[in-house]
Every structure is written in C-alpha cells, then in structure tokens.
Protein backbone atom coordinates (compact mmCIF):
# COMPACT_ATOMS: atom_id res chain seq x y z
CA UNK A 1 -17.12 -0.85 65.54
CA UNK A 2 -18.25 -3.43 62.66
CA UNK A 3 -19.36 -0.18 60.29
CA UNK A 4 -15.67 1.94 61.11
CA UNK A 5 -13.86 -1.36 60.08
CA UNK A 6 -15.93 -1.35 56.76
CA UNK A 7 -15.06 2.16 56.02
CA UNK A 8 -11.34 1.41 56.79
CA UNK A 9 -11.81 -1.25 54.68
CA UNK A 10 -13.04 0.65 51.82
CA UNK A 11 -10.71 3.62 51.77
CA UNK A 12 -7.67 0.85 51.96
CA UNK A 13 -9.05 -0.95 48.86
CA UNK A 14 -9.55 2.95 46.81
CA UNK A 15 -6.09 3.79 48.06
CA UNK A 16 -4.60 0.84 47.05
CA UNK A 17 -6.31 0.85 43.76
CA UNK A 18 -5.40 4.50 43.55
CA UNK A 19 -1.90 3.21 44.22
CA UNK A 20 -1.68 0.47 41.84
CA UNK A 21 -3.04 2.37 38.91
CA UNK A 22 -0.87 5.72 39.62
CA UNK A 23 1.98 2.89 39.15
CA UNK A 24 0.23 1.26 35.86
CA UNK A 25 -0.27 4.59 34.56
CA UNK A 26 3.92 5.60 35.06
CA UNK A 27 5.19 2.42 33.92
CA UNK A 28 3.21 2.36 30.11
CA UNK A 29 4.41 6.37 30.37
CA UNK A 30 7.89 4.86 30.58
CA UNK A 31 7.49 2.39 28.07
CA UNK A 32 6.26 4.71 25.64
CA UNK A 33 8.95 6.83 26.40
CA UNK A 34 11.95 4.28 25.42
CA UNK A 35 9.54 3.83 22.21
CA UNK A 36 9.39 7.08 20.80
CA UNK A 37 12.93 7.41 22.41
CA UNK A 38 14.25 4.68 20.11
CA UNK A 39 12.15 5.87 16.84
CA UNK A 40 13.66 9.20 17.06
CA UNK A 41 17.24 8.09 17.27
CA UNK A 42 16.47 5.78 14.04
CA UNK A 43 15.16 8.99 12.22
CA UNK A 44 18.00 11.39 13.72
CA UNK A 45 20.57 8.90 12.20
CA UNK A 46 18.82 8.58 8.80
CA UNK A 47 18.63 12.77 8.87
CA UNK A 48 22.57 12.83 9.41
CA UNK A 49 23.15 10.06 7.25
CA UNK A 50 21.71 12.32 4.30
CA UNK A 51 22.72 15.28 4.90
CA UNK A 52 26.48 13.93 4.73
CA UNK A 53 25.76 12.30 2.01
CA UNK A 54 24.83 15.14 0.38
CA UNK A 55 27.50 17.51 1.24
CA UNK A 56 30.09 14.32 0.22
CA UNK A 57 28.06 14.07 -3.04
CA UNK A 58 28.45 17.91 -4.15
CA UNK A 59 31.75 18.28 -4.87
CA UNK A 60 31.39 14.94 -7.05
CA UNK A 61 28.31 16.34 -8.87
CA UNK A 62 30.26 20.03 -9.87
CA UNK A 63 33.69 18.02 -10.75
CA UNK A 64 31.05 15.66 -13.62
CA UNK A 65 29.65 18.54 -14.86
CA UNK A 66 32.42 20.26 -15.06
CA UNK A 67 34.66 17.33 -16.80
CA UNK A 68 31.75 17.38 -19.60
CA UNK A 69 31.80 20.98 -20.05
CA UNK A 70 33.61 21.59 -23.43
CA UNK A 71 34.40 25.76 -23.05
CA UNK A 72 36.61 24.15 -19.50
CA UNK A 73 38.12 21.75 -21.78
CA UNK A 74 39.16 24.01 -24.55
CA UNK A 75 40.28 26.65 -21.44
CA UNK A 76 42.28 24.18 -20.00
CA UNK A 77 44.00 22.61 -22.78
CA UNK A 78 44.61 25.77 -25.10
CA UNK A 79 44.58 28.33 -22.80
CA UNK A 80 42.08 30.27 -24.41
CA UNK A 81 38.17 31.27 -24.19
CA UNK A 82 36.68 29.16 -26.76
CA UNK A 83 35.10 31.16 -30.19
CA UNK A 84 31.64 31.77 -30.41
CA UNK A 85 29.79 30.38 -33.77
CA UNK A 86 28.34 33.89 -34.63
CA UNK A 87 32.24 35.55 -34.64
CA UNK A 88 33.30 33.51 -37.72
C-alpha cells in the first residue's frame, strides 16, 4: 500500500509540473505575441506614413522643377518653343 501511494505521489507531482510548465510555456508565448504584435503595428504605421508622404510629395517635386524650367516659361508666356543657340 505504502509503495502504490509513492507512485501516486510521484506521477501527481510530474503531472502537475507537466501542468504548470505547459501553462508557463503559453503564457511567455502570449506575451511575446502582444510584443512583436505591437512592434509590427509601429513599423506598419511608419511604412504608410512614407509612402503617403511620398505620393503627397510628387506632385510638389514636378510643379518646382517645372516652375524653374525656362523653355515652360518662355512656352507659357510667349506662346512659342523657345530658339535654340545653334539656329541664330
């Protein structure tokens, strides 16, 4: 009798410890979850911040190079293709 209580004893105490660390394990799963969870939402944002950025920056970029382009400015305010140095 004394010997079958000892074995109950000892499969209680793996099972339990079996137990305990199946729940240790799925908790710092969890944690690291919310973690990585969190760290990809920060980069996500920062990917969509720049790329709207960028497509709100483009049209800005073309209109400056095209308000310091002189053969647009002498288009636009004589109506005519500006003359090439060689032709005169």
């Amino acid at each position: 009798m004394n010997r079958s209580k000892l074995t109950r004893n000892i499969v209680l105490i793996v099972f339990l410890c079996f137990v305990l660390s199946t729940f240790v394990s799925l908790w710092s799963l969890h944690v690291m979850a919310q973690n990585n969870m969190q760290a990809l939402s920060k980069s996500l944002t920062a990917r969509i911040y720049d790329t709207i950025i960028g497509q709100l920056s483009e049209p800005v970029s073309v209109s400056r190079t095209m308000a310091n382009d002189s053969f647009v400015i002498e288009l636009l305010e004589y109506g005519r293709k500006p003359e090439s140095a060689g032709d005169g």
